[in-house]
Every structure is written in C-alpha cells, then in structure tokens.
C-alpha atoms as a PDB file:
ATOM      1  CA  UNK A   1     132.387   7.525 -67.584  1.00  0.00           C
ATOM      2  CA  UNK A   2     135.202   5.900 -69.542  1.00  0.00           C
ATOM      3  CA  UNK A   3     138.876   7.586 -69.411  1.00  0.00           C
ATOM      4  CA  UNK A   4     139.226  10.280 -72.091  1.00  0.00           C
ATOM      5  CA  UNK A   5     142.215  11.262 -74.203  1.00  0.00           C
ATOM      6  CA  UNK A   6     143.326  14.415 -73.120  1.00  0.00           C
ATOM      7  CA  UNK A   7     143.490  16.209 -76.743  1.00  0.00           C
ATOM      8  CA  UNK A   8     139.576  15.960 -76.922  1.00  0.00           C
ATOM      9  CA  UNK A   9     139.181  18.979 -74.271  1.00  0.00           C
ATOM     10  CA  UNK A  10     139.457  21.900 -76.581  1.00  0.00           C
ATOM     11  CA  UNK A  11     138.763  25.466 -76.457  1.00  0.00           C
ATOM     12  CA  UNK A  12     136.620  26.903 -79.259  1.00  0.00           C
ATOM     13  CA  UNK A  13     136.116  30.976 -80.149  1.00  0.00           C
ATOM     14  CA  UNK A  14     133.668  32.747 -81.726  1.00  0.00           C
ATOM     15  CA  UNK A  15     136.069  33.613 -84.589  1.00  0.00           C
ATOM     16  CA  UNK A  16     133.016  36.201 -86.303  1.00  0.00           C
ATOM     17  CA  UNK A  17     131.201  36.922 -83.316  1.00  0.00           C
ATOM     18  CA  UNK A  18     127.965  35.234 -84.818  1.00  0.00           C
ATOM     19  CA  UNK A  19     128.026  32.112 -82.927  1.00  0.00           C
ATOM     20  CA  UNK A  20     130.310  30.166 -85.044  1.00  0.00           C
ATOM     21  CA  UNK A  21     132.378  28.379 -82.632  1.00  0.00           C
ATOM     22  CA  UNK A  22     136.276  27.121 -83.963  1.00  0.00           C
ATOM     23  CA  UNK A  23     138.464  25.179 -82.089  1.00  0.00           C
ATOM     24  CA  UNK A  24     141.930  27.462 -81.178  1.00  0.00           C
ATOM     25  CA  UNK A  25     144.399  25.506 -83.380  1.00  0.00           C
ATOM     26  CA  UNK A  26     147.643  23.944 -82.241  1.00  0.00           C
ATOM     27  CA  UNK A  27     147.229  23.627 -78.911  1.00  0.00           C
ATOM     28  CA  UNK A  28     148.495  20.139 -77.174  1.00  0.00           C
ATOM     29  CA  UNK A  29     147.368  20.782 -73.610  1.00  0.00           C
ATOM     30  CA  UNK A  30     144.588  22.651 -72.152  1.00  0.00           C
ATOM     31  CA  UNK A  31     143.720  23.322 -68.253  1.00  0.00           C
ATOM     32  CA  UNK A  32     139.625  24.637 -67.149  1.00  0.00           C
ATOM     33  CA  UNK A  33     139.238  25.552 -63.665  1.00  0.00           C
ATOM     34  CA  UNK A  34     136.822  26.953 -61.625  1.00  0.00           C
ATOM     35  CA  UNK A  35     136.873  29.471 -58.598  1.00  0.00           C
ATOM     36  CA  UNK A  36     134.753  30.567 -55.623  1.00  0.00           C
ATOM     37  CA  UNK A  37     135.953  33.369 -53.175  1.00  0.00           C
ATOM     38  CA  UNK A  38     133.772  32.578 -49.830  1.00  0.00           C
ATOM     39  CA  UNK A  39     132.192  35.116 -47.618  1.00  0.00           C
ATOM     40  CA  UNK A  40     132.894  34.326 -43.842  1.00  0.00           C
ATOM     41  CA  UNK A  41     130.442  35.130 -41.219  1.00  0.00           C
ATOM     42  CA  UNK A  42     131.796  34.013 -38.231  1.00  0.00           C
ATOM     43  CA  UNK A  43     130.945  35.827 -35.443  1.00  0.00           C
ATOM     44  CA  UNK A  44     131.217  35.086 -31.338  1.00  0.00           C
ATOM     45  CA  UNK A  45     127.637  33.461 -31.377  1.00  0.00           C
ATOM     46  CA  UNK A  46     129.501  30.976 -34.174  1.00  0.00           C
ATOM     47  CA  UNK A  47     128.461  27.314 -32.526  1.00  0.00           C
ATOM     48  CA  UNK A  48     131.813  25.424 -30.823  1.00  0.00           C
ATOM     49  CA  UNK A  49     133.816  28.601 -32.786  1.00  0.00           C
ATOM     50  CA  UNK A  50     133.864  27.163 -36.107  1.00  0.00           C
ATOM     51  CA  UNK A  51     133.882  29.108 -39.006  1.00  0.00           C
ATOM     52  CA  UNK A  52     130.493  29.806 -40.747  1.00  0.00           C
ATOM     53  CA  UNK A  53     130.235  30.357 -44.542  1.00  0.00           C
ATOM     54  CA  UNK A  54     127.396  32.672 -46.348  1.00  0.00           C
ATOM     55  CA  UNK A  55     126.078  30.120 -48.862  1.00  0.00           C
ATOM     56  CA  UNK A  56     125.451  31.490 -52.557  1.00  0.00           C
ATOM     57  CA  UNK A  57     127.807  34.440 -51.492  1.00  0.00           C
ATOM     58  CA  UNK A  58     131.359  35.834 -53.004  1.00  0.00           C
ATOM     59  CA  UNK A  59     132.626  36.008 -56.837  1.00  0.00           C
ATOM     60  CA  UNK A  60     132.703  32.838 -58.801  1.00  0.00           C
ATOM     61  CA  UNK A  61     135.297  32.706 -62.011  1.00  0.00           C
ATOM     62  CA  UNK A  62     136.863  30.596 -64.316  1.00  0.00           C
ATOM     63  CA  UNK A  63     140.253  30.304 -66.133  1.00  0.00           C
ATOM     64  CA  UNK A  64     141.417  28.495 -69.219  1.00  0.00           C
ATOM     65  CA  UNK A  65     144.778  27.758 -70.469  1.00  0.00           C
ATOM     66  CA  UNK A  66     146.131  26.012 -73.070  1.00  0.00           C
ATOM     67  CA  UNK A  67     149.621  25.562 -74.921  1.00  0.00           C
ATOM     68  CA  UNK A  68     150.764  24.144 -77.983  1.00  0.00           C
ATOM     69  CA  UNK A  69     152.017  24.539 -81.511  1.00  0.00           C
ATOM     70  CA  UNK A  70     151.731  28.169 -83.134  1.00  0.00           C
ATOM     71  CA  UNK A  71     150.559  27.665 -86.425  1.00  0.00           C
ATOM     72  CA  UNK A  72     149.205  30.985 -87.365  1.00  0.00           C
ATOM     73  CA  UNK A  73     145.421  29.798 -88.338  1.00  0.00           C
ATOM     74  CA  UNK A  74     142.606  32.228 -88.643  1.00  0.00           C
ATOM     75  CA  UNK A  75     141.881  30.604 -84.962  1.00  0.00           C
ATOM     76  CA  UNK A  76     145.505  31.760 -83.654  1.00  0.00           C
ATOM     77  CA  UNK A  77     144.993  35.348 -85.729  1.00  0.00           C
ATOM     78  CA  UNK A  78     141.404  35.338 -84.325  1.00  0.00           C
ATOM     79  CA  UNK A  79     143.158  35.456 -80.809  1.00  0.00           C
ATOM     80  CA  UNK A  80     145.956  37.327 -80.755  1.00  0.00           C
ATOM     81  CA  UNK A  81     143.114  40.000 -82.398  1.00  0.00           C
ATOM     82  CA  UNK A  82     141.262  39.681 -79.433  1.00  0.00           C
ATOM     83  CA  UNK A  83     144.111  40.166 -77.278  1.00  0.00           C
ATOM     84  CA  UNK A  84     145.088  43.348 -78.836  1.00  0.00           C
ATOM     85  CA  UNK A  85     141.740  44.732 -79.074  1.00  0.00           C
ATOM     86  CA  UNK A  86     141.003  44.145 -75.647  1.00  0.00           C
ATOM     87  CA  UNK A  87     137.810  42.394 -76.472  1.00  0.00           C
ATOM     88  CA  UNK A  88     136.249  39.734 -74.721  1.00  0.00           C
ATOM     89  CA  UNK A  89     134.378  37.185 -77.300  1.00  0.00           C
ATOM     90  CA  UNK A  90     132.240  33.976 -76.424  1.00  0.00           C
ATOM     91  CA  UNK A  91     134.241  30.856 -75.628  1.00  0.00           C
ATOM     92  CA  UNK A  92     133.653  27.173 -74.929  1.00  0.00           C
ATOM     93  CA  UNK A  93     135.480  24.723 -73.276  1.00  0.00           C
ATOM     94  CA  UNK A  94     134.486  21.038 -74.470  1.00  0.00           C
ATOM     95  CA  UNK A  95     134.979  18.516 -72.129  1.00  0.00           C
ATOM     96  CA  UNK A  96     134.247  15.173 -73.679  1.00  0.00           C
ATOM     97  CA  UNK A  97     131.395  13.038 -72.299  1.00  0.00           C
ATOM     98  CA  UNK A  98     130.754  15.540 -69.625  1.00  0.00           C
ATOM     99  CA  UNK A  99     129.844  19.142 -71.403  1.00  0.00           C
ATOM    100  CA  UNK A 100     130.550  22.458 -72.753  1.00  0.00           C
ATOM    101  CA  UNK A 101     131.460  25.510 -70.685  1.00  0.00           C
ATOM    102  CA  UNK A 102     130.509  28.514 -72.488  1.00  0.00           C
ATOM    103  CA  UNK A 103     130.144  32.767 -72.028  1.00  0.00           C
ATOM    104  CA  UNK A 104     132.344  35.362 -72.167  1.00  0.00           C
ATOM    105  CA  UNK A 105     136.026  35.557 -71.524  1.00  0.00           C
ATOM    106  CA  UNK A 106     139.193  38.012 -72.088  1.00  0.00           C
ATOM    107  CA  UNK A 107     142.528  36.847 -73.086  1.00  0.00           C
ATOM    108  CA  UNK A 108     144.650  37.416 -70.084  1.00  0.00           C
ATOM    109  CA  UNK A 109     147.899  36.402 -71.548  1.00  0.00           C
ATOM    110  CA  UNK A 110     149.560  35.203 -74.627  1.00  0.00           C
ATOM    111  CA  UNK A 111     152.784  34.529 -75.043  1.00  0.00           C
ATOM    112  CA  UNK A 112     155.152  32.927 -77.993  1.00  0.00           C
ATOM    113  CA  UNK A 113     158.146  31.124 -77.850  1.00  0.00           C
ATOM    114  CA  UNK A 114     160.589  28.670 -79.752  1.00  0.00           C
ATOM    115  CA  UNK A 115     163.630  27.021 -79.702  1.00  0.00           C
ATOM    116  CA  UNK A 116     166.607  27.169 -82.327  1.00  0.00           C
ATOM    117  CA  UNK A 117     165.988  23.617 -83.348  1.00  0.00           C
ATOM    118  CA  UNK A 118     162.608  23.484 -82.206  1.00  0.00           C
ATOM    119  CA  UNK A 119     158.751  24.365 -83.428  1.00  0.00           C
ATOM    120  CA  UNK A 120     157.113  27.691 -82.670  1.00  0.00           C
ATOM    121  CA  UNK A 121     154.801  27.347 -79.695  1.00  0.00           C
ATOM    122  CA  UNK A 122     152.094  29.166 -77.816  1.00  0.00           C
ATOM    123  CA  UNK A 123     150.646  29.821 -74.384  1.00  0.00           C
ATOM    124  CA  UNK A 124     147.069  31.254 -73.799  1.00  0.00           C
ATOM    125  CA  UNK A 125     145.552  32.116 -70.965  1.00  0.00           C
ATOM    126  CA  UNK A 126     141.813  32.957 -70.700  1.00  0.00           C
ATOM    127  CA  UNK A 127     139.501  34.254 -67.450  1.00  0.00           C
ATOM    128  CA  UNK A 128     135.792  34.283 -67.168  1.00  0.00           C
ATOM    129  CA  UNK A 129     134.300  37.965 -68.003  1.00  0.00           C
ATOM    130  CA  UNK A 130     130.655  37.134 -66.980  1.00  0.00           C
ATOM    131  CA  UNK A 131     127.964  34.714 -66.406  1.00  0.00           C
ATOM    132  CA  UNK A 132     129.062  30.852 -67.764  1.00  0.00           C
ATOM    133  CA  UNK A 133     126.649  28.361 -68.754  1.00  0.00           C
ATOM    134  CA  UNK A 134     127.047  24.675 -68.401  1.00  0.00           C
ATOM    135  CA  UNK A 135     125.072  21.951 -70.938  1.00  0.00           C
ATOM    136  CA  UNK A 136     125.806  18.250 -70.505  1.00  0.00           C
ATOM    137  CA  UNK A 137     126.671  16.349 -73.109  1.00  0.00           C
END
C-alpha cells in the first residue's frame, strides 16, 4: 500500500437518515481507533502463572475524532442536530485504499472555538453505539 495523504480519511453522516452518506465539512484532521476490554481468567491452575485471556470475550468499541474549520454546512448543522437530539445516526469512516468503517455512533462531544485574528474551528468526537461493519476497498 502506497503512503496516503492524510485529508483523504474522512468521516461521512447520514445527513437524512436514508443512507445518503456526506462527508462532515471542514475538518483538517481526523483520528479512528479501535478498543477491546479483555476478560482475564487466570486462575492457580494458570500454566508457569501467566495470565490467561478468554478469547472472543469483553466489549469492543470505537471512537472517531476529527477537528477543523467550522463552516456551518448542512454537514456541520446535520451534527450539532444530532448532538442536541441525542441521536445516534449511521457513520463511516473512509480510510483510503484500505476501507470503510460503518454503523452507528453518538456524538460524544463537540466543541467550538476561535481566535481574535483567527478562523472559527471545530472539534468532534464520535463513539461506536453498536455493531460496526468493515468492507475493503
């Protein structure tokens, strides 16, 4: 896989809630991770004492972040919507030449700031609120 320019990860919404993914303008960086809690099973019979693991076991999530330029889109209005409204629409997190990350997931923060002789900017944060699905590109 060749090096990719970091602006071509994006975060998409479902602005309608129909399926029709749009990328969440204005932002200039953007973060994916993903999380497993582990289950530990270790007991006295555990061989030389090393900790043992219950495979397929504990919660798995992911967050999203991104920051960037506020620059009050139907995308951004879309958002801070969903934030208000507690609702938790379909996302997707393209990763160029490696796939799209896609399910459910609340807005978890959202925050605005600016500078006197600066540009409005944004911070969103996003974590998983169900099952994801994965499908390479």
């Amino acid at each position: 896989m060749a090096v990719q320019n970091g602006r071509d990860l994006l975060i998409r919404m479902d602005i309608t809630g129909d399926g029709g993914f749009e990328t969440v303008a204005g932002l200039r960086a953007t973060r994916l991770s993903f999380n497993a809690e582990t289950v530990d099973v270790t007991s006295l019979e555990s061989e030389g004492g090393w900790r043992e693991l219950l495979g397929g076991a504990g919660v798995r999530s992911a967050s999203v972040s991104g920051s960037g330029v506020f620059r009050d889109a139907p995308s951004d209005a879309r958002a801070r919507q969903a934030f208000f409204d507690g609702e938790i629409p379909r996302c997707q997190v393209v990763i160029p030449d490696f796939g799209v990350v896609e399910g459910p997931f609340q807005i978890a923060g959202l925050e605005y700031a600016g500078s006197y002789n600066g540009e409005a900017n944004y911070e969103l944060s996003l974590i998983s609120a169900g099952a994801l699905s994965f499908v390479a590109l």
